[in-house]
N, C-alpha and C. Protein backbone atom coordinates (compact mmCIF):
# COMPACT_ATOMS: atom_id res chain seq x y z
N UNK A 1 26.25 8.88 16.86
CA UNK A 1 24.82 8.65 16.79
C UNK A 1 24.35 8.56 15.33
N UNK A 2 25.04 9.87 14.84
CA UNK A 2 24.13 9.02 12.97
C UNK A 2 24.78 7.87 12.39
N UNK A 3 26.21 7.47 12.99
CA UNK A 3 26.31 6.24 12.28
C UNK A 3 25.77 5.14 12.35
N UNK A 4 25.29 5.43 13.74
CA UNK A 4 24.31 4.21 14.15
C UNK A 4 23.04 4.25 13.55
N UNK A 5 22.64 5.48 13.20
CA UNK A 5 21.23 5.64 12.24
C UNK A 5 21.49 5.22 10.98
N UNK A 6 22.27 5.63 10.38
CA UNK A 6 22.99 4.86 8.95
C UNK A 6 23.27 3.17 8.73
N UNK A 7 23.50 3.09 9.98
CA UNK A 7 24.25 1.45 10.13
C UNK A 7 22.83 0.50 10.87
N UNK A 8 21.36 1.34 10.87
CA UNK A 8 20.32 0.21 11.16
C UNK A 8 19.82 -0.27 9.82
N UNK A 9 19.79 -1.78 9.79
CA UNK A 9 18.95 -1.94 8.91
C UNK A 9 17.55 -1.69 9.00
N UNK A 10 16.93 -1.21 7.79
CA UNK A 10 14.92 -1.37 7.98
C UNK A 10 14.23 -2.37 6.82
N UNK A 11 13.52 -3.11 6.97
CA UNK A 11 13.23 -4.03 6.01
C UNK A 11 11.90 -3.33 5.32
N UNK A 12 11.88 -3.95 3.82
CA UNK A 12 10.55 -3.04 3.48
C UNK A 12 10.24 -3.92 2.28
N UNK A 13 8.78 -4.11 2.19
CA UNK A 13 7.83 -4.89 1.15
C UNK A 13 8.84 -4.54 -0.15
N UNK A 14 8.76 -5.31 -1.34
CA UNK A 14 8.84 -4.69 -2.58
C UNK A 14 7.17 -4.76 -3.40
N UNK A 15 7.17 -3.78 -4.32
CA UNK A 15 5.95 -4.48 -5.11
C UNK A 15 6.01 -3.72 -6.09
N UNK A 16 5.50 -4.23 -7.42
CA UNK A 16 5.71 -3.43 -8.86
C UNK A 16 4.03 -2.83 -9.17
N UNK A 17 4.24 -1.03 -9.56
CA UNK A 17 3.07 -0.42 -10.42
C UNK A 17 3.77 -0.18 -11.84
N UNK A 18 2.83 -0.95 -12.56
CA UNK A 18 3.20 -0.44 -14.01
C UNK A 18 5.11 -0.60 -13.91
N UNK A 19 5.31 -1.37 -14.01
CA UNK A 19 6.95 -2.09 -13.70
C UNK A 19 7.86 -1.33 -12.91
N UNK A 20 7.02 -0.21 -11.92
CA UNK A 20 8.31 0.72 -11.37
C UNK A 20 8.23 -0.05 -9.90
N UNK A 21 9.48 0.04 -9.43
CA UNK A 21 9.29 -0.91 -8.29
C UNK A 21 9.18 0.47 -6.96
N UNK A 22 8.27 -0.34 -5.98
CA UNK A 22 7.76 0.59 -4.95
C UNK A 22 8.03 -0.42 -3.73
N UNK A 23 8.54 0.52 -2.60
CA UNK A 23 8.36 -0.42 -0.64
C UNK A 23 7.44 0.41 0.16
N UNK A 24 7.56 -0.56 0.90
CA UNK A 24 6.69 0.03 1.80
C UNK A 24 7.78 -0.45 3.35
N UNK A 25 7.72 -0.24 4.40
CA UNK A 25 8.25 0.00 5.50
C UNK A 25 7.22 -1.39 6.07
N UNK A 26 7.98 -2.44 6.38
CA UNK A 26 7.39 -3.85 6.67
C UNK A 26 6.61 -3.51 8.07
N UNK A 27 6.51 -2.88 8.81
CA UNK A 27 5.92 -2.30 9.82
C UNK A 27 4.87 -1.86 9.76
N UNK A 28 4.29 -1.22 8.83
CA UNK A 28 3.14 -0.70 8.30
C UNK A 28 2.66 -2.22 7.33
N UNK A 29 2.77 -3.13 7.09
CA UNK A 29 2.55 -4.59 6.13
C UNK A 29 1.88 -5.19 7.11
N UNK A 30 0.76 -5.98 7.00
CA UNK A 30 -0.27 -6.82 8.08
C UNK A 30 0.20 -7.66 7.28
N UNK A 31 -0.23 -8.56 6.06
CA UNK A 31 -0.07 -9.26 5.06
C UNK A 31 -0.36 -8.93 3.64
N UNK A 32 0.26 -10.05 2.94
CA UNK A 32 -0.07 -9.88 1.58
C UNK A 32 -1.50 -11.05 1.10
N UNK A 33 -2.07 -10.69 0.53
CA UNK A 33 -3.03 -11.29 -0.03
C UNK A 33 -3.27 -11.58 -1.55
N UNK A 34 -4.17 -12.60 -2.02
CA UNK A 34 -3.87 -12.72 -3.98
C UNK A 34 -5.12 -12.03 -4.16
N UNK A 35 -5.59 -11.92 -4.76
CA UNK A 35 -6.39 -10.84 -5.58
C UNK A 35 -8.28 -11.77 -5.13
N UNK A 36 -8.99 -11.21 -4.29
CA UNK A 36 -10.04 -11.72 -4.08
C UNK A 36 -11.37 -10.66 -4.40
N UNK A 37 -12.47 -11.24 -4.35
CA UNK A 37 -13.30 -10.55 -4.86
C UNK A 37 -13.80 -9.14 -4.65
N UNK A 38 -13.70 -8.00 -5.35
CA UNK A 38 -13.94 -6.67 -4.52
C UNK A 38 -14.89 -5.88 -4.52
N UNK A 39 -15.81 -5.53 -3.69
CA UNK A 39 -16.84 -5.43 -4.12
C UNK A 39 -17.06 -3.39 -4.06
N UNK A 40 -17.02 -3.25 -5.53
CA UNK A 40 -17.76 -1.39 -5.64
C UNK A 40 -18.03 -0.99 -4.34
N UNK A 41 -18.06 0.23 -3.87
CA UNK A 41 -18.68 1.34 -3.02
C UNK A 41 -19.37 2.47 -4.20
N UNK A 42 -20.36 2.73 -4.23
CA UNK A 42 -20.86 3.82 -4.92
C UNK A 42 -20.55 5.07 -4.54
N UNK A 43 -20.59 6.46 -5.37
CA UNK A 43 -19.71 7.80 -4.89
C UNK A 43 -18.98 7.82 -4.40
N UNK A 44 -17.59 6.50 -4.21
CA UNK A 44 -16.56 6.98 -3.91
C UNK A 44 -15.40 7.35 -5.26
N UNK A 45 -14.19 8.02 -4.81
CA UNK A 45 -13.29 8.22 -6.17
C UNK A 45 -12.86 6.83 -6.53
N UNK A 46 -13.09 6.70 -7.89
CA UNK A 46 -12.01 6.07 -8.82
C UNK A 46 -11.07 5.03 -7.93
N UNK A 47 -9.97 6.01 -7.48
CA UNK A 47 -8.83 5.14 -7.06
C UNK A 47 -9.54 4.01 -5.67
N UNK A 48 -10.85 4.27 -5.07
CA UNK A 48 -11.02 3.48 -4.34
C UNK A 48 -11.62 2.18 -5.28
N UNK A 49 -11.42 1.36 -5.05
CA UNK A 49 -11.78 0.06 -5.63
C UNK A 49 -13.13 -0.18 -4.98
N UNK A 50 -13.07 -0.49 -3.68
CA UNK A 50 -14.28 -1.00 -3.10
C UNK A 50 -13.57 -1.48 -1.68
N UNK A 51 -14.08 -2.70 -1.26
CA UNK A 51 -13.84 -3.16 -0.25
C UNK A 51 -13.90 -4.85 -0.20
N UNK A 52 -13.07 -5.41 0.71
CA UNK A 52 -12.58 -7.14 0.53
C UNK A 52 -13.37 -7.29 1.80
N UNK A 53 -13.46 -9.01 2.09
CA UNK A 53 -13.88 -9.02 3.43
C UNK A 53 -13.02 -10.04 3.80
N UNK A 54 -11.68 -9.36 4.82
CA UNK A 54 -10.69 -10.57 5.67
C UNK A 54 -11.59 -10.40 6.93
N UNK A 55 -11.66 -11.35 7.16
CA UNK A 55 -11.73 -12.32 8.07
C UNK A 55 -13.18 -11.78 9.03
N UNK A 56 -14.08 -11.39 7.90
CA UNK A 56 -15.43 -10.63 8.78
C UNK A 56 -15.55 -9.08 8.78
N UNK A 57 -14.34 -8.53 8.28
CA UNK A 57 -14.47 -7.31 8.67
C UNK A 57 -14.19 -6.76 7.00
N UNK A 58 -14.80 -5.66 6.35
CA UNK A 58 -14.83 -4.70 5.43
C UNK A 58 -13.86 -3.82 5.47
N UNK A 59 -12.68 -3.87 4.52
CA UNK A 59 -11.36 -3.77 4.42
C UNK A 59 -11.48 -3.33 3.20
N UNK A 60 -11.47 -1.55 2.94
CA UNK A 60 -11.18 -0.32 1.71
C UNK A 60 -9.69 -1.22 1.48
N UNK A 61 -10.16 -0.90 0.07
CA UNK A 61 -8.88 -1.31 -1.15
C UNK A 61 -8.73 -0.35 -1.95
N UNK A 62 -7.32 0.12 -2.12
CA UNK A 62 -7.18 1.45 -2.73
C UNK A 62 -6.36 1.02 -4.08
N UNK A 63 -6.82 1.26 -5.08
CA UNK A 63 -6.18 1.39 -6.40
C UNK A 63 -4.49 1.91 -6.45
N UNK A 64 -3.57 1.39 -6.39
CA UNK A 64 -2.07 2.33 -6.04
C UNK A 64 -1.68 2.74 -7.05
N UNK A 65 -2.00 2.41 -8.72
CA UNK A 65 -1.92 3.34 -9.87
C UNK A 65 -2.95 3.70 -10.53
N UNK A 66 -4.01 4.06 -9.58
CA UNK A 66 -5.03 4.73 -9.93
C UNK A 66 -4.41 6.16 -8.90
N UNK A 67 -4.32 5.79 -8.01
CA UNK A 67 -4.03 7.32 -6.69
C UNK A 67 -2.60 7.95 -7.36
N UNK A 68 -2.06 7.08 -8.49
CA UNK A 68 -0.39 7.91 -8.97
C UNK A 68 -1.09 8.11 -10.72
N UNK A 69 -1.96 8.40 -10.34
CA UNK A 69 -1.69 9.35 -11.88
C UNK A 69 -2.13 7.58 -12.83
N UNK A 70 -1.73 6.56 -12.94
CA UNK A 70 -1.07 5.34 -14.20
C UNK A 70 -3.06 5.04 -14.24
N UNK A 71 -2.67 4.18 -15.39
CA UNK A 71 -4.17 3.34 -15.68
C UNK A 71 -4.70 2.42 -14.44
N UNK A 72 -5.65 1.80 -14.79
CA UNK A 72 -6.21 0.84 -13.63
C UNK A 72 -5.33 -0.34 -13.76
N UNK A 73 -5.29 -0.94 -12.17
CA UNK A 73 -4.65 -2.31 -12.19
C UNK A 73 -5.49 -3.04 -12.77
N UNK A 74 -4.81 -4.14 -13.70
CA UNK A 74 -5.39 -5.22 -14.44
C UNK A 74 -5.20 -6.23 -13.48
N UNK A 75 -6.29 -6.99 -13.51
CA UNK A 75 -6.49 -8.20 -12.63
C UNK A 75 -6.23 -9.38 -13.00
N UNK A 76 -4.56 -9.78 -13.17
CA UNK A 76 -4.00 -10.84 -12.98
C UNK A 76 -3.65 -12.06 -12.10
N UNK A 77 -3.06 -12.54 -12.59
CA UNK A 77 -2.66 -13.71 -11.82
C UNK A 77 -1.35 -13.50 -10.63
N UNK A 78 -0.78 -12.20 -11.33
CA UNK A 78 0.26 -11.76 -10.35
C UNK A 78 -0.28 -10.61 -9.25
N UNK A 79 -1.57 -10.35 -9.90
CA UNK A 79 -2.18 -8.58 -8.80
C UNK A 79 -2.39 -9.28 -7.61
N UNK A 80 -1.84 -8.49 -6.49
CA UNK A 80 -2.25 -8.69 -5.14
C UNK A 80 -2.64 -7.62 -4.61
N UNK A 81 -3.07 -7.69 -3.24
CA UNK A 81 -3.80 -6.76 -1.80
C UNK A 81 -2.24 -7.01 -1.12
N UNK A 82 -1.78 -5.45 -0.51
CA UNK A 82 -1.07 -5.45 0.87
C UNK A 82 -2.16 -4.94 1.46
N UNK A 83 -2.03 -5.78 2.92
CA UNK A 83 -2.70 -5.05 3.65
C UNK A 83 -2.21 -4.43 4.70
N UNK A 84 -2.11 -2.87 4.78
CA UNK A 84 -1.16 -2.23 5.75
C UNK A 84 -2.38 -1.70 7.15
N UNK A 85 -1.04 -1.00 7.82
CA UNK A 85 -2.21 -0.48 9.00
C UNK A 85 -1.72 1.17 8.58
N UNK A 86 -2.81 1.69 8.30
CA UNK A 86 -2.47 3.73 8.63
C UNK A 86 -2.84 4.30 9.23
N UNK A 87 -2.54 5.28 9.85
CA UNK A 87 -2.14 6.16 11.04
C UNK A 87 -2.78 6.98 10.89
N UNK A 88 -4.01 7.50 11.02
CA UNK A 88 -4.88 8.68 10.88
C UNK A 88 -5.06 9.24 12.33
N UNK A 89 -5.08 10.86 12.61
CA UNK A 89 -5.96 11.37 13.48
C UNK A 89 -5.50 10.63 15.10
N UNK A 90 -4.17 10.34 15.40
CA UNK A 90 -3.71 9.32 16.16
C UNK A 90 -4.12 7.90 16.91
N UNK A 91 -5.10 7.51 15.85
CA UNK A 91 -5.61 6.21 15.58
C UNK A 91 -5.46 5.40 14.76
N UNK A 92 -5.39 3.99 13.90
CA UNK A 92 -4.89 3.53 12.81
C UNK A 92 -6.11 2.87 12.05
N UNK A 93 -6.25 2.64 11.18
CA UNK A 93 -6.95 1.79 10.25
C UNK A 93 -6.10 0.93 9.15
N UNK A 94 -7.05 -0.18 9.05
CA UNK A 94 -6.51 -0.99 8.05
C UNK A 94 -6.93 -0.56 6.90
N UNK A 95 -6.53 -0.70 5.69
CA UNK A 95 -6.63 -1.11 3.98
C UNK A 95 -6.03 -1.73 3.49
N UNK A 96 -6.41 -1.84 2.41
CA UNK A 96 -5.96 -2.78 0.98
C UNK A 96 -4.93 -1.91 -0.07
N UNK A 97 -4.14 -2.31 -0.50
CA UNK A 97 -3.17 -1.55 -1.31
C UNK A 97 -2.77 -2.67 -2.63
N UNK A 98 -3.93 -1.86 -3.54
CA UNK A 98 -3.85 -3.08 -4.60
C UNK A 98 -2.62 -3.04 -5.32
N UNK A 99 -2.27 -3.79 -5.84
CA UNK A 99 -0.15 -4.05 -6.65
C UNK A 99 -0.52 -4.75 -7.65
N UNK A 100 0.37 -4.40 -8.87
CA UNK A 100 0.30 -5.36 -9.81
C UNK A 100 0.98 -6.98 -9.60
N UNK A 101 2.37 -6.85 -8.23
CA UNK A 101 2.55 -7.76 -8.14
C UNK A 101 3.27 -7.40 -6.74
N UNK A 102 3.72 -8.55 -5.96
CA UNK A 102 4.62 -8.44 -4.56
C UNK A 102 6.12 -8.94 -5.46
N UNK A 103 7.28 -8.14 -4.56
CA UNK A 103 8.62 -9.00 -5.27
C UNK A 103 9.35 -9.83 -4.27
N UNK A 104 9.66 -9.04 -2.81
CA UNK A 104 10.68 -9.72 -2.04
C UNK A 104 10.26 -8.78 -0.76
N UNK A 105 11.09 -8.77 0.43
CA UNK A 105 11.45 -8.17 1.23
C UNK A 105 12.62 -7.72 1.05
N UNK A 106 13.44 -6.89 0.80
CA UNK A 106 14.78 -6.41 1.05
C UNK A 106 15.20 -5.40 2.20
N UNK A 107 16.42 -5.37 2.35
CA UNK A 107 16.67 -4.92 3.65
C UNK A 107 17.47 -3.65 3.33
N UNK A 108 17.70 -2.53 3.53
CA UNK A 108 18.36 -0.98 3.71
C UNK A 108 18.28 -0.58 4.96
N UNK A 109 19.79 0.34 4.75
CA UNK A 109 20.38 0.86 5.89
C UNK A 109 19.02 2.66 5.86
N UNK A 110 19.54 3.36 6.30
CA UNK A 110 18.84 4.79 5.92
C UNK A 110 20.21 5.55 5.15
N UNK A 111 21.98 5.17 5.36
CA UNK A 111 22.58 5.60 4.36
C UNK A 111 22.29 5.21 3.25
N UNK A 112 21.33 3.93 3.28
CA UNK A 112 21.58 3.51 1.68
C UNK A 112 20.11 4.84 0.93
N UNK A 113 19.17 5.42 1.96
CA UNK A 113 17.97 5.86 1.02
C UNK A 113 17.92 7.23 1.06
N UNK A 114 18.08 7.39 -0.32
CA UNK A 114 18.43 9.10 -0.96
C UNK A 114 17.17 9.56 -0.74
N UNK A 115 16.96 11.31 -0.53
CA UNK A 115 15.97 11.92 -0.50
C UNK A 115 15.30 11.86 -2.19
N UNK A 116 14.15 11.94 -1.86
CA UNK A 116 12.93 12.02 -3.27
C UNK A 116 13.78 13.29 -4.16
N UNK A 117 13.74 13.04 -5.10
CA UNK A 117 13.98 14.48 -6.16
C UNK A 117 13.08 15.52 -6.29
N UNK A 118 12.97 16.71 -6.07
CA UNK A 118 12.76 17.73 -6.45
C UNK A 118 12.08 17.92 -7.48
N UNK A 119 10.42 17.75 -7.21
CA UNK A 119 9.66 17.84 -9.03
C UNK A 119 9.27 19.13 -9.22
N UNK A 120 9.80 20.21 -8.61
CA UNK A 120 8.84 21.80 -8.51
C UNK A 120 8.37 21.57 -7.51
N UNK A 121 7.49 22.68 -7.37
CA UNK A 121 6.85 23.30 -6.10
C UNK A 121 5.16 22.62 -6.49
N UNK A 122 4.64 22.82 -7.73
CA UNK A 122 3.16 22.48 -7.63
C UNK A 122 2.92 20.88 -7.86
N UNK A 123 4.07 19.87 -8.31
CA UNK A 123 4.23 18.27 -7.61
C UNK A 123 4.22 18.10 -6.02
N UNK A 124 3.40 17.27 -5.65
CA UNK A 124 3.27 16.53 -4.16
C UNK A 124 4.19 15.77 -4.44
N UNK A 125 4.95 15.47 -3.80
CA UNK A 125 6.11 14.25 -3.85
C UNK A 125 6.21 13.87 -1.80
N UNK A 126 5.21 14.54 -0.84
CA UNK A 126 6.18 14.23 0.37
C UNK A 126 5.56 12.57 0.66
N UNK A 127 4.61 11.87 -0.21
CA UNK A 127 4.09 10.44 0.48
C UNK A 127 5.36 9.59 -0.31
N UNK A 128 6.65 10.37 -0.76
CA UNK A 128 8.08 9.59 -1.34
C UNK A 128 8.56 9.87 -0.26
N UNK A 129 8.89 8.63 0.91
CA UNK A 129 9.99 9.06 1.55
C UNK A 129 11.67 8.74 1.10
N UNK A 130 12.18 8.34 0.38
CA UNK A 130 12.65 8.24 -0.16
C UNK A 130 13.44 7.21 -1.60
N UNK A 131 14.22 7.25 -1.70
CA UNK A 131 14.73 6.45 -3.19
C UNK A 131 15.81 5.47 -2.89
N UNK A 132 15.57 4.15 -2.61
CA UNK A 132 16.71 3.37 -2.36
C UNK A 132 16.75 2.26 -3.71
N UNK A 133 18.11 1.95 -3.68
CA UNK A 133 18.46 1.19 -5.03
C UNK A 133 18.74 -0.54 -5.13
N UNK A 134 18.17 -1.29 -5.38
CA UNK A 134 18.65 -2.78 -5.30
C UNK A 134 19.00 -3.28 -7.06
N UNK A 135 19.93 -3.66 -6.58
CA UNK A 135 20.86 -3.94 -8.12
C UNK A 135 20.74 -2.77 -8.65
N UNK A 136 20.63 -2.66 -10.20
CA UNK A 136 20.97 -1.40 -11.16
C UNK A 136 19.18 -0.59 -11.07
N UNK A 137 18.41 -1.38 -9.97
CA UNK A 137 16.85 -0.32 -10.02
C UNK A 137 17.01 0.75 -9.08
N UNK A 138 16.06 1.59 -9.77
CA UNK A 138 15.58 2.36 -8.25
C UNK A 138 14.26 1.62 -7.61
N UNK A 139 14.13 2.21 -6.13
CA UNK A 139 13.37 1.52 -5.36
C UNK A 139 12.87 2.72 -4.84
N UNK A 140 10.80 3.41 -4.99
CA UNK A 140 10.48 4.41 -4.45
C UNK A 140 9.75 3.83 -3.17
N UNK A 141 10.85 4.57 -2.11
CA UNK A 141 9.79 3.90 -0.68
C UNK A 141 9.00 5.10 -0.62
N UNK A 142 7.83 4.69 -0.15
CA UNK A 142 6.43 5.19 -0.01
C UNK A 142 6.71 5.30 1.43
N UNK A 143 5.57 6.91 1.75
CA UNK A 143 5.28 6.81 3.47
C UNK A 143 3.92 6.46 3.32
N UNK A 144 3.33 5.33 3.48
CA UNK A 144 2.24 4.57 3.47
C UNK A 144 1.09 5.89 4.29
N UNK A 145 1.55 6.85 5.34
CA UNK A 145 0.82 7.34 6.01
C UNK A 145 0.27 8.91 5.28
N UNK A 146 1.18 9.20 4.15
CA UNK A 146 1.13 10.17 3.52
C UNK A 146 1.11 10.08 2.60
N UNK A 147 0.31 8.82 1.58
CA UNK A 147 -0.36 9.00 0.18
C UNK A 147 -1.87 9.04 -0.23
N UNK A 148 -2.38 9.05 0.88
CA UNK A 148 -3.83 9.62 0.90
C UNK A 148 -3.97 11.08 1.78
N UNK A 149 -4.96 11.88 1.37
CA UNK A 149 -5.24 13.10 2.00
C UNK A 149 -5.73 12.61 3.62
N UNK A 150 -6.11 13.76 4.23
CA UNK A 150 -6.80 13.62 5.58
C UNK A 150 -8.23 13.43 5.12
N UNK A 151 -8.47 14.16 4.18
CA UNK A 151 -10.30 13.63 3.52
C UNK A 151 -10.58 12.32 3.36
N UNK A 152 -9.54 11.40 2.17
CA UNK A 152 -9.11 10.48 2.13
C UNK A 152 -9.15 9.17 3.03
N UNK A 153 -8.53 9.87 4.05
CA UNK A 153 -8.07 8.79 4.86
C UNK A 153 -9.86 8.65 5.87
N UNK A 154 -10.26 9.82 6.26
CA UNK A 154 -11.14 9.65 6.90
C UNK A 154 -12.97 9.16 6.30
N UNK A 155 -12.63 9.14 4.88
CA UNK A 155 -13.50 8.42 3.77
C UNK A 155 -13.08 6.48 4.16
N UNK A 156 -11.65 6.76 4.35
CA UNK A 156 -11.44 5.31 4.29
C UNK A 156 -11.99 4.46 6.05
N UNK A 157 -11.51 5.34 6.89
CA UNK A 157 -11.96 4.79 8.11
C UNK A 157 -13.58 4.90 8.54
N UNK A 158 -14.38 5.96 7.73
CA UNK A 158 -15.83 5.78 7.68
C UNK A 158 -16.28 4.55 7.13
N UNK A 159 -15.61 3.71 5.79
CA UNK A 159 -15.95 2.57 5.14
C UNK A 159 -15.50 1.59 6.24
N UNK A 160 -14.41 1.66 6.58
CA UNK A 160 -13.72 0.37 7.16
C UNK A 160 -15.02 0.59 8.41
N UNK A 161 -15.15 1.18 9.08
CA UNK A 161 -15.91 1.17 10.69
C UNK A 161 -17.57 0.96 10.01
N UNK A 162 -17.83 1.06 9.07
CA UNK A 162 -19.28 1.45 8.97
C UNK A 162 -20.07 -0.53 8.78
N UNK A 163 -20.85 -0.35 9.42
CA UNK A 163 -21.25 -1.67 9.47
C UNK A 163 -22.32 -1.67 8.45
N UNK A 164 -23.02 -0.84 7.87
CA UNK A 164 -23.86 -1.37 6.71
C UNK A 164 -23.37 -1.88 5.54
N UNK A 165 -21.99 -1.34 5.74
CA UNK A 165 -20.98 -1.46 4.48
C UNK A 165 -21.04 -3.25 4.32
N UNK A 166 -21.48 -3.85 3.08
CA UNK A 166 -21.26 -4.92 3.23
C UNK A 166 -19.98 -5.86 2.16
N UNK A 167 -19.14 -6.55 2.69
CA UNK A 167 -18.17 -7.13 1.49
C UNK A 167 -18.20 -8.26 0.96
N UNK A 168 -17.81 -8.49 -0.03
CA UNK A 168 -17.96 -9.77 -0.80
C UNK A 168 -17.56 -11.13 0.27
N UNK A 169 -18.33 -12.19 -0.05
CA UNK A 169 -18.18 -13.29 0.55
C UNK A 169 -16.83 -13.27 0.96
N UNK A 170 -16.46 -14.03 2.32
CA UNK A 170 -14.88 -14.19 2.36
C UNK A 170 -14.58 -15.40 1.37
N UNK A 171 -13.41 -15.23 1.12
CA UNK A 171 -12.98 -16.49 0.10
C UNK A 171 -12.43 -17.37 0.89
N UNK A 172 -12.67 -18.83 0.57
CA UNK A 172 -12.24 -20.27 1.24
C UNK A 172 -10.74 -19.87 1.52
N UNK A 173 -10.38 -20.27 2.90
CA UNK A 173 -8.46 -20.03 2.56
C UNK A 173 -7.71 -20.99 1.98
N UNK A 174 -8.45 -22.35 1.90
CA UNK A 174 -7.79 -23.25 0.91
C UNK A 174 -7.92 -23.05 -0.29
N UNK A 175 -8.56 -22.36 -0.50
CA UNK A 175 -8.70 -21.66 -2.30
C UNK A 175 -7.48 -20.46 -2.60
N UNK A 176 -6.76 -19.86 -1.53
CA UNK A 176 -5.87 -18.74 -1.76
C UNK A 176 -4.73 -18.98 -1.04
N UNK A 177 -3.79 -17.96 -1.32
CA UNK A 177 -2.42 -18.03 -0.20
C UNK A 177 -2.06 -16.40 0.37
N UNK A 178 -1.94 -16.71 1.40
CA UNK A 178 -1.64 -15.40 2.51
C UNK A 178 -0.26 -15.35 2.86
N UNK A 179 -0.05 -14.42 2.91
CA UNK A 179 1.54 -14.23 3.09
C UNK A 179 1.42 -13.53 4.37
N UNK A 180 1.46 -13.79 5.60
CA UNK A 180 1.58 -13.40 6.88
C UNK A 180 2.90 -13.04 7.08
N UNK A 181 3.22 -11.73 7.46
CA UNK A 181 4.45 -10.89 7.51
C UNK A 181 4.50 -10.70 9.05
C-alpha cells in the first residue's frame, strides 16, 4: 500500500515569489489569469490586495509575498492571479493568489516530496506541505488551505459573498489570456 502511495503521481501549478519557486496541488487551481485591474477594499490587511471581477462575481486577491513576510508584488508583465478554490468551515470559496509569475505544471510522486524543515517552535511552517525538487531547485508546495488563518479565510468569504462589494470592470477576454486548468 505505501508503494502505491509513493508510486502516484500528483500534478501541481509552479509559480515564482521573489524567485523562490512555489506549487500548489492542481486540484485546488480553477485557472490562471494575467494581471487585471484590482480594485482596494478599505480596512482590510495589507496582504489583501482587493478584489477582481471574473466573470460577474467579486473574487479577494491575496498578495502571496505580502502574506510570507517579502515586499509587495510588482506589477509586471509576468505577475499573474491563480485562481484556487479553499476549503473553509466545510464549504469552499474562491480567490486570487497573486504570483510574480506562473512556470509549468510538473508532476511528483509523494516519494519524491520531503517534509518542510524544522524552523523552531515559534515559525508557522504547517501551510508547507512539503519540499519537492525539479532539476537542481527546490520546489515549496503550499497547502493552499492552510496559509490563511480561520479569521482570514472568513474575511475572505465575507468579501467574496458580499454583494455591495463592488469590482473593477471585467476586462474584454480578447484583451487577456486565461489559462483554464
Amino acid at each position: 500500500m505505501s508503494e502505491e502511495k509513493n508510486s502516484t503521481m500528483n500534478q501541481y501549478l509552479t509559480f515564482t515569489l521573489n524567485k523562490d519557486i512555489y506549487a500548489l496541488d492542481i486540484s485546488s487551481v480553477r485557472e490562471v489569469l494575467e494581471l487585471t485591474p484590482i480594485t482596494r477594499i478599505p480596512r482590510t490587511p495589507k496582504f489583501m490586495r482587493g478584489v477582481i471581477n471574473l466573470r460577474g462575481h467579486a473574487v479577494p486577491v491575496v498578495d502571496m509575498r505580502l502574506k510570507f513576510g517579502m515586499s509587495k508584488t510588482e506589477d509586471t508583465i509576468n505577475t499573474c492571479i491563480i485562481i484556487v478554490e479553499v476549503l473553509f468551515d466545510g464549504d469552499s470559496t474562491v480567490m486570487g493568489a497573486l504570483a510574480d509569475s506562473v512556470r509549468e505544471v510538473i508532476e511528483l510522486t509523494e516519494g519524491m516530496i520531503e517534509q518542510p524543515p524544522r524552523m523552531g517552535t515559534t515559525i508557522k511552517t504547517d501551510f508547507i506541505r512539503g519540499m519537492g525538487k525539479q532539476d537542481d531547485e527546490f520546489v515549496i508546495i503550499l497547502d493552499i488551505n492552510k496559509i490563511l488563518s480561520l479569521e482570514e479565510l472568513a474575511m475572505l468569504k465575507s468579501v467574496h459573498h458580499d454583494p455591495s462589494v463592488e469590482a473593477a470592470p471585467e476586462v474584454n477576454p480578447d484583451q487577456g489570456m486565461t489559462l483554464h486548468l
